[in-house]
C-alpha atoms as a PDB file:
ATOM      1  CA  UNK A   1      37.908 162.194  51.702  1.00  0.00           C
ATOM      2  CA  UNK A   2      35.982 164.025  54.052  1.00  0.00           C
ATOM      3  CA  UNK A   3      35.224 161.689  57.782  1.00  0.00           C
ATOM      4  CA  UNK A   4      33.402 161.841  60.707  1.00  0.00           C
ATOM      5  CA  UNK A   5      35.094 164.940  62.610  1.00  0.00           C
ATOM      6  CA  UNK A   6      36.558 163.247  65.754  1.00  0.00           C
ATOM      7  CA  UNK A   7      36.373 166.266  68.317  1.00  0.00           C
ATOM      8  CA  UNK A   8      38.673 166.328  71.649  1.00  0.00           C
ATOM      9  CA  UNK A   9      37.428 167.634  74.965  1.00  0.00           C
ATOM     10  CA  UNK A  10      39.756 169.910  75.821  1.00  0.00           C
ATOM     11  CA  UNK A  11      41.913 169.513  73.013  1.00  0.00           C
ATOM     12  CA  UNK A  12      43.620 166.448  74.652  1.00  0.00           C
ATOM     13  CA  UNK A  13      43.244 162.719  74.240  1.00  0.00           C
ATOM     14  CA  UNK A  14      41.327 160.347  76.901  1.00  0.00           C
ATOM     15  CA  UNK A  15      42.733 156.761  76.611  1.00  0.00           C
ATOM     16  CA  UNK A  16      41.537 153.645  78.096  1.00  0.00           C
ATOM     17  CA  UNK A  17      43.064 150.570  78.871  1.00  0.00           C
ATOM     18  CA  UNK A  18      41.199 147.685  77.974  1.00  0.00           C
ATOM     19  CA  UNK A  19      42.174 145.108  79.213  1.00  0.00           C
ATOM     20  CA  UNK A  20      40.144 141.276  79.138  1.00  0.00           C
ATOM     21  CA  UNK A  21      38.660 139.160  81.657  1.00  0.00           C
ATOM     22  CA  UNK A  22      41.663 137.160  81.272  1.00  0.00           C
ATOM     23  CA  UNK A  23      44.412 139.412  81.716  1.00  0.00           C
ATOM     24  CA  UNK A  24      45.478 138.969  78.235  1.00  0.00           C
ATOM     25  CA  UNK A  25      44.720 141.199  76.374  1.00  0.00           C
ATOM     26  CA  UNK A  26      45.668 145.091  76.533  1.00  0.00           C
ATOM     27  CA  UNK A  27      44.317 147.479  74.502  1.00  0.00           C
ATOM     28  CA  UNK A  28      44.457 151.219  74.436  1.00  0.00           C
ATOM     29  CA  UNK A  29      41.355 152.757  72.713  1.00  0.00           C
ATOM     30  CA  UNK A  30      40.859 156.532  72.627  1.00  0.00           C
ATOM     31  CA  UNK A  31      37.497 158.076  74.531  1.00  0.00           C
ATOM     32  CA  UNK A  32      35.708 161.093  72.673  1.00  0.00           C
ATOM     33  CA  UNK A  33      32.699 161.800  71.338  1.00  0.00           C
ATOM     34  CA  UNK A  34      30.746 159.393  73.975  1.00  0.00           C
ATOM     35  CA  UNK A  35      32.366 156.506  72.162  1.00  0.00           C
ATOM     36  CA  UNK A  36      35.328 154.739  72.000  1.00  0.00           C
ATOM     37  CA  UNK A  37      37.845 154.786  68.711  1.00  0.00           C
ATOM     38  CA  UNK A  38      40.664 151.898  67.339  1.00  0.00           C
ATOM     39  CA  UNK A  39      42.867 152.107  65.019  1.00  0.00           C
ATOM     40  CA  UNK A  40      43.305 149.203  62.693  1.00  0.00           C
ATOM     41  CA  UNK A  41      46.159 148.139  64.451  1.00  0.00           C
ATOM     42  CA  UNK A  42      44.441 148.129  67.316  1.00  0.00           C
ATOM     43  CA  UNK A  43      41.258 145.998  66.499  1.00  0.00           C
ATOM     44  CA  UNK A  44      43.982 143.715  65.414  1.00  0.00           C
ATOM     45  CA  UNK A  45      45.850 143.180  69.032  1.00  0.00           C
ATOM     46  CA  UNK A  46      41.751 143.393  70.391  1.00  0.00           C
ATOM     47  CA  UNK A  47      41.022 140.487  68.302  1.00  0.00           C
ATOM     48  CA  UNK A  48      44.100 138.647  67.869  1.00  0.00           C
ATOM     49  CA  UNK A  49      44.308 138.951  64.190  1.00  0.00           C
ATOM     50  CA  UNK A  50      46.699 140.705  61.553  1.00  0.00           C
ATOM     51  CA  UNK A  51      45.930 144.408  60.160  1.00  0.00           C
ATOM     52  CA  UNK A  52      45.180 142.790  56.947  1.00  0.00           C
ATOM     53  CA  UNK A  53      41.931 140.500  58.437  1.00  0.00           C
ATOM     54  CA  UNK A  54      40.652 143.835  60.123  1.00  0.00           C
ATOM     55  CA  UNK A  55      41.182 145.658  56.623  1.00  0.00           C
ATOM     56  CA  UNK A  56      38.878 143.205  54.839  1.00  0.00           C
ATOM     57  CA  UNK A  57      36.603 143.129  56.817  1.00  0.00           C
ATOM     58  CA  UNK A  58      36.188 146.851  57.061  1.00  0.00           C
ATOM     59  CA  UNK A  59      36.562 146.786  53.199  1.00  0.00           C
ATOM     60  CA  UNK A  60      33.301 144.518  53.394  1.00  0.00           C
ATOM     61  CA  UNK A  61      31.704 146.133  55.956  1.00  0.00           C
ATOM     62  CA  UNK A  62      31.734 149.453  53.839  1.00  0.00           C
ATOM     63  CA  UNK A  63      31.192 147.533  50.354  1.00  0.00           C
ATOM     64  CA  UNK A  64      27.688 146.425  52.135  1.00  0.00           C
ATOM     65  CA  UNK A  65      26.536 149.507  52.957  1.00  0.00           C
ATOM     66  CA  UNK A  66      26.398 147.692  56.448  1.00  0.00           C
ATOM     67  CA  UNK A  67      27.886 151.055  58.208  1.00  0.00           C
ATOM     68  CA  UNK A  68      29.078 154.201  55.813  1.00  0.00           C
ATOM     69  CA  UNK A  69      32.464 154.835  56.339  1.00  0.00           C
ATOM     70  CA  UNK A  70      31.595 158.943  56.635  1.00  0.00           C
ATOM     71  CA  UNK A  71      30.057 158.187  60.008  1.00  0.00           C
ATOM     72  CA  UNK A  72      32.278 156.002  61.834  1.00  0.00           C
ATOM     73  CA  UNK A  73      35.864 156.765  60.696  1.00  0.00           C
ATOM     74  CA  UNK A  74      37.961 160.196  61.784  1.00  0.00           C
ATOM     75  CA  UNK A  75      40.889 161.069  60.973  1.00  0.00           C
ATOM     76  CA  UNK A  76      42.934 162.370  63.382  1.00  0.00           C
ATOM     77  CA  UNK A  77      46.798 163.843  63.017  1.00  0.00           C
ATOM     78  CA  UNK A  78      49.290 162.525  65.510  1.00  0.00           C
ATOM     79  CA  UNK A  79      52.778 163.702  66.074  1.00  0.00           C
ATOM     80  CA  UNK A  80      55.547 161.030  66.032  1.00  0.00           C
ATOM     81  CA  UNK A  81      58.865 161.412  68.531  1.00  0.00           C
ATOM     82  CA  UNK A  82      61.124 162.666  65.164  1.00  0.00           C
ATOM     83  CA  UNK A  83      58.215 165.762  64.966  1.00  0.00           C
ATOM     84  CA  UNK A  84      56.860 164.140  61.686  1.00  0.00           C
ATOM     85  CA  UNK A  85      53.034 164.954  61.662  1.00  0.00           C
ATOM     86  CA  UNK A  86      51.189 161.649  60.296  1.00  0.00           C
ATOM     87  CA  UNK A  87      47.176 161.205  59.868  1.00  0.00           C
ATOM     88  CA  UNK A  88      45.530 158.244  61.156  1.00  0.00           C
ATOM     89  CA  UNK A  89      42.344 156.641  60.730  1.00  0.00           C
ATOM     90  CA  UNK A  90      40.383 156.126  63.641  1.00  0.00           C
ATOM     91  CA  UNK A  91      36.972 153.574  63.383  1.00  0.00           C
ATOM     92  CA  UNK A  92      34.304 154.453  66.374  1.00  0.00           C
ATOM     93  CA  UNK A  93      32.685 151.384  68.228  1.00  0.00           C
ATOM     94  CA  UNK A  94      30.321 150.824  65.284  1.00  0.00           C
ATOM     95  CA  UNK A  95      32.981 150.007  63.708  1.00  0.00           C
ATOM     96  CA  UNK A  96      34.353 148.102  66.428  1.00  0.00           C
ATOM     97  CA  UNK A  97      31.334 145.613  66.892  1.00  0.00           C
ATOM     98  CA  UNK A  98      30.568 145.022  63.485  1.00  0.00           C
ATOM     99  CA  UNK A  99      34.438 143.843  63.010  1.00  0.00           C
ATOM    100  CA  UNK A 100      34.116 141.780  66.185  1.00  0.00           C
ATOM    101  CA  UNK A 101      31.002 139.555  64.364  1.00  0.00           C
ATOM    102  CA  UNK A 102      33.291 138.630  61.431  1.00  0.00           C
ATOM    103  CA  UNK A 103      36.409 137.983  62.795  1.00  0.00           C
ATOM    104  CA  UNK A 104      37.645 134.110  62.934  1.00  0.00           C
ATOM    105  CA  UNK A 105      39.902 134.034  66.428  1.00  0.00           C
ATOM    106  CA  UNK A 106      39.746 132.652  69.948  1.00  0.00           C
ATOM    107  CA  UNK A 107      39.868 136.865  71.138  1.00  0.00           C
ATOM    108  CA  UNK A 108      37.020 137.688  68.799  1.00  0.00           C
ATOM    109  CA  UNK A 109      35.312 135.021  70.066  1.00  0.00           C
ATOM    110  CA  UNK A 110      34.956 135.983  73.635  1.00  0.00           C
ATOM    111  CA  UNK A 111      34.074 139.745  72.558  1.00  0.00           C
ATOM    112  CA  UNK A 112      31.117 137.273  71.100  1.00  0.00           C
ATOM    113  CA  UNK A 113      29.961 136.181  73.424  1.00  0.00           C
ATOM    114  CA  UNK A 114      30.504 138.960  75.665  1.00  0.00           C
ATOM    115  CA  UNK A 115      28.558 141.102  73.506  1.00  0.00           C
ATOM    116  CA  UNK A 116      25.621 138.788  72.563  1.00  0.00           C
ATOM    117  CA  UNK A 117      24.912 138.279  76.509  1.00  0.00           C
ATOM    118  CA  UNK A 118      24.895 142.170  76.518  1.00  0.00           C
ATOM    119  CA  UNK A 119      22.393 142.126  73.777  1.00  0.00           C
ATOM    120  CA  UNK A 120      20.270 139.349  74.988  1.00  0.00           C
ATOM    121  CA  UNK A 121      19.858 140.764  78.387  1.00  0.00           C
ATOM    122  CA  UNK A 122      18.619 143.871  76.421  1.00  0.00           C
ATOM    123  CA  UNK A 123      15.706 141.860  74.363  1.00  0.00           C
ATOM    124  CA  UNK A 124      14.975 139.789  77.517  1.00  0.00           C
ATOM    125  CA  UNK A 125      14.845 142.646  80.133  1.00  0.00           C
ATOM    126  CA  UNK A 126      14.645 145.599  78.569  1.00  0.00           C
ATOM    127  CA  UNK A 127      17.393 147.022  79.903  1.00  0.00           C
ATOM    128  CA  UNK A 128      21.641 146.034  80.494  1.00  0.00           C
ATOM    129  CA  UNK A 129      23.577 147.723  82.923  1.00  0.00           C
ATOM    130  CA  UNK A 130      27.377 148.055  83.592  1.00  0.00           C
ATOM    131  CA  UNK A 131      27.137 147.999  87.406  1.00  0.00           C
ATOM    132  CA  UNK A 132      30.903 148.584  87.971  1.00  0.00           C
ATOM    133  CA  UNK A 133      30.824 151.437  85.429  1.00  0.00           C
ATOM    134  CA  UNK A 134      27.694 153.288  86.947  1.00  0.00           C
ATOM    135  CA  UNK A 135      29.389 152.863  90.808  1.00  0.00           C
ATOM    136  CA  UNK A 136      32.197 154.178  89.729  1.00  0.00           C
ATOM    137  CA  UNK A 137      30.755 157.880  87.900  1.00  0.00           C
ATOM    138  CA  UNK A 138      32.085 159.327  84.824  1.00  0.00           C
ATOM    139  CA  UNK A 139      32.835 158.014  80.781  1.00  0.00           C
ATOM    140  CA  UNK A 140      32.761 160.712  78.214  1.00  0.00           C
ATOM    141  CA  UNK A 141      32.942 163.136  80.419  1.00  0.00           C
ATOM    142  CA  UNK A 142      29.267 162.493  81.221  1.00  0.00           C
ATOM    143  CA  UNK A 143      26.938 161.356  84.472  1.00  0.00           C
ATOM    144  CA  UNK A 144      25.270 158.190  82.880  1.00  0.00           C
ATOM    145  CA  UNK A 145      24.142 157.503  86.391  1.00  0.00           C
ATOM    146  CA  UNK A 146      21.980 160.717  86.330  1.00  0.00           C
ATOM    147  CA  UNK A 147      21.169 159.870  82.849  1.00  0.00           C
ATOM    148  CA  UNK A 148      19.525 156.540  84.354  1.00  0.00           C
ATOM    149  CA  UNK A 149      17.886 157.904  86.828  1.00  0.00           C
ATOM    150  CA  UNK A 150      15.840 160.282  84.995  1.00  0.00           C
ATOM    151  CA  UNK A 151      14.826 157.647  82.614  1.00  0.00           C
ATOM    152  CA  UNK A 152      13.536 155.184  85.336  1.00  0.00           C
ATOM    153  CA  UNK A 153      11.624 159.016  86.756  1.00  0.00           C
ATOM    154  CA  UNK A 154       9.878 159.313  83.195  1.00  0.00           C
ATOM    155  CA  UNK A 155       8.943 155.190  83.431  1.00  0.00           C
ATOM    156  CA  UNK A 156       7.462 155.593  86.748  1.00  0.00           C
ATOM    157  CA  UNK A 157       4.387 157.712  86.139  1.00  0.00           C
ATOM    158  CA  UNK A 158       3.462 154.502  83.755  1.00  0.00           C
ATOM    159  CA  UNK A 159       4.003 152.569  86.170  1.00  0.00           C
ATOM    160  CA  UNK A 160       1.302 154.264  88.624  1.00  0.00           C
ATOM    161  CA  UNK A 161      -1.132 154.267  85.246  1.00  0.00           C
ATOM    162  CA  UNK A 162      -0.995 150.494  85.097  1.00  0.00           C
ATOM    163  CA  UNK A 163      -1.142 150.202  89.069  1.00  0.00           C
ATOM    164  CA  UNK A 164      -4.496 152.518  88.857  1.00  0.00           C
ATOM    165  CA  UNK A 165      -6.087 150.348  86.121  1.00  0.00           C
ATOM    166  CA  UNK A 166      -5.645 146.891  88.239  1.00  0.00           C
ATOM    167  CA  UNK A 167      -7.160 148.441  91.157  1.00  0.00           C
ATOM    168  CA  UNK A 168     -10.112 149.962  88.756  1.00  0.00           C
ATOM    169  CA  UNK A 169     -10.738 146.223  87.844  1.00  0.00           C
ATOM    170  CA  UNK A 170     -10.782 145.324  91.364  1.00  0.00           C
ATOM    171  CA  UNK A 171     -12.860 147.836  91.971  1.00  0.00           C
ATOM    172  CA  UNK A 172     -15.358 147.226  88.948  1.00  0.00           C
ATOM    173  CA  UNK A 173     -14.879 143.278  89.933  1.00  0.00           C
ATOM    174  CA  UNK A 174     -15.967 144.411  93.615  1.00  0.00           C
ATOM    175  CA  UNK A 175     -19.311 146.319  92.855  1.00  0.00           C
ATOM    176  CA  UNK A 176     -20.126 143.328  89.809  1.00  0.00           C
ATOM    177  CA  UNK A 177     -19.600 140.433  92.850  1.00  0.00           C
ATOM    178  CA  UNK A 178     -21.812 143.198  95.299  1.00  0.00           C
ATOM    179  CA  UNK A 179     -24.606 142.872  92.757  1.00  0.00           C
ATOM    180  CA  UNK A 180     -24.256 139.775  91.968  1.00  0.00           C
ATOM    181  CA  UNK A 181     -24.886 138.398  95.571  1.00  0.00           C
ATOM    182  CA  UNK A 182     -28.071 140.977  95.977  1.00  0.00           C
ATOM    183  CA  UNK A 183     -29.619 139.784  93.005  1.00  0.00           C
ATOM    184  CA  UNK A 184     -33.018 137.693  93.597  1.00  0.00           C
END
C-alpha cells in the first residue's frame, strides 16, 4: 500500500508542541514536508475523542473521495525502547482539518471555530496572517516572512496601475470640466 513518502530534513524528526489557548491541551505533531503530521492517536488527544471516532471518520473521509488517502498519509518506521522496529501511519494537515469538521467534542469545537475565523478572514480580506509566527522566523525550515514579502512586491506594481488610471480620470474629468466652462 504504497503512501505519500514523508521525507525528513536531515534525516531527523522536528516536533511541535501544540498546545491550546487554554492550556489544555498538549499535542506533539511532527513538522516535515511544510506541513504538520498526527497520528491517529494523536488527532484523538487534539480533539478529545477515542482512536476509534478519528478512524471513522478517516474511513469516511477516504470512502468520499473527499481527500485520497495516497496523498495525505505516510508511513513512517519508528523504533520502540525494546529495539522492535514498528510502522506508523502518519495523516498530514489535510487530513487534520477535514477530521476537525466532523468530530462531535467540546476540543473539536474550538479548532472550529478557530479555523473558520482563519478562513473567513481569508474570503473577507484576502489575506490571514499568523503575526506571532512571522515575528518569530522559521517553520519548515523555510522564511515565510520573505515569502510574504515578495508577494506583496509582485501586488504592488497593480497597485500603481490602478493609482495611474484614477488620476487618468481626473485628468480626462479635468480637460471635459475645462471645455465645458469655454463652451458658448
Amino acid at each position: 500500500m504504497p503512501r505519500h513518502p514523508l521525507t525528513l530534513r536531515d534525516q531527523t524528526t522536528e516536533f511541535l508542541l501544540y498546545t491550546a489557548p487554554n492550556g489544555a491541551i498538549k499535542v506533539e505533531v511532527l513538522l516535515a514536508d511544510e506541513t504538520i503530521w498526527l497520528t491517529q492517536k494523536r488527532m484523538a488527544e487534539l480533539f478529545g475523542v477515542g482512536v476509534p471516532a478519528i478512524s471513522k471518520h478517516l474511513k469516511n473521509i477516504f470512502e468520499s473521495n473527499e481527500l485520497n488517502p495516497d496523498s495525505v498519509i505516510s508511513i513512517l518506521e519508528t523504533t520502540a525502547g525494546d529495539g522492535k522496529k514498528y510502522q506508523t501511519q502518519y495523516y498530514n494537515l489535510d487530513a487534520v482539518i477535514s477530521v476537525g469538521y466532523r468530530v462531535n467534542s467540546a476540543q473539536a469545537t474550538q479548532f472550529r471555530i478557530w479555523a473558520t475565523a482563519l478562513i473567513k478572514e481569508y474570503i473577507i480580506k484576502g489575506f490571514a496572517m499568523d503575526d506571532e509566527r512571522l515575528k518569530n522566523g522559521r517553520y519548515f525550515g523555510k522564511d515565510y516572512f520573505r515569502e510574504l514579502l515578495e508577494r506583496v512586491r509582485s501586488i504592488r506594481p497593480s497597485e500603481r496601475r490602478i493609482y495611474q488610471q484614477i488620476t487618468d480620470i481626473f485628468a480626462e474629468c479635468s480637460i471635459a470640466s475645462n471645455l465645458i466652462s469655454i463652451a458658448p
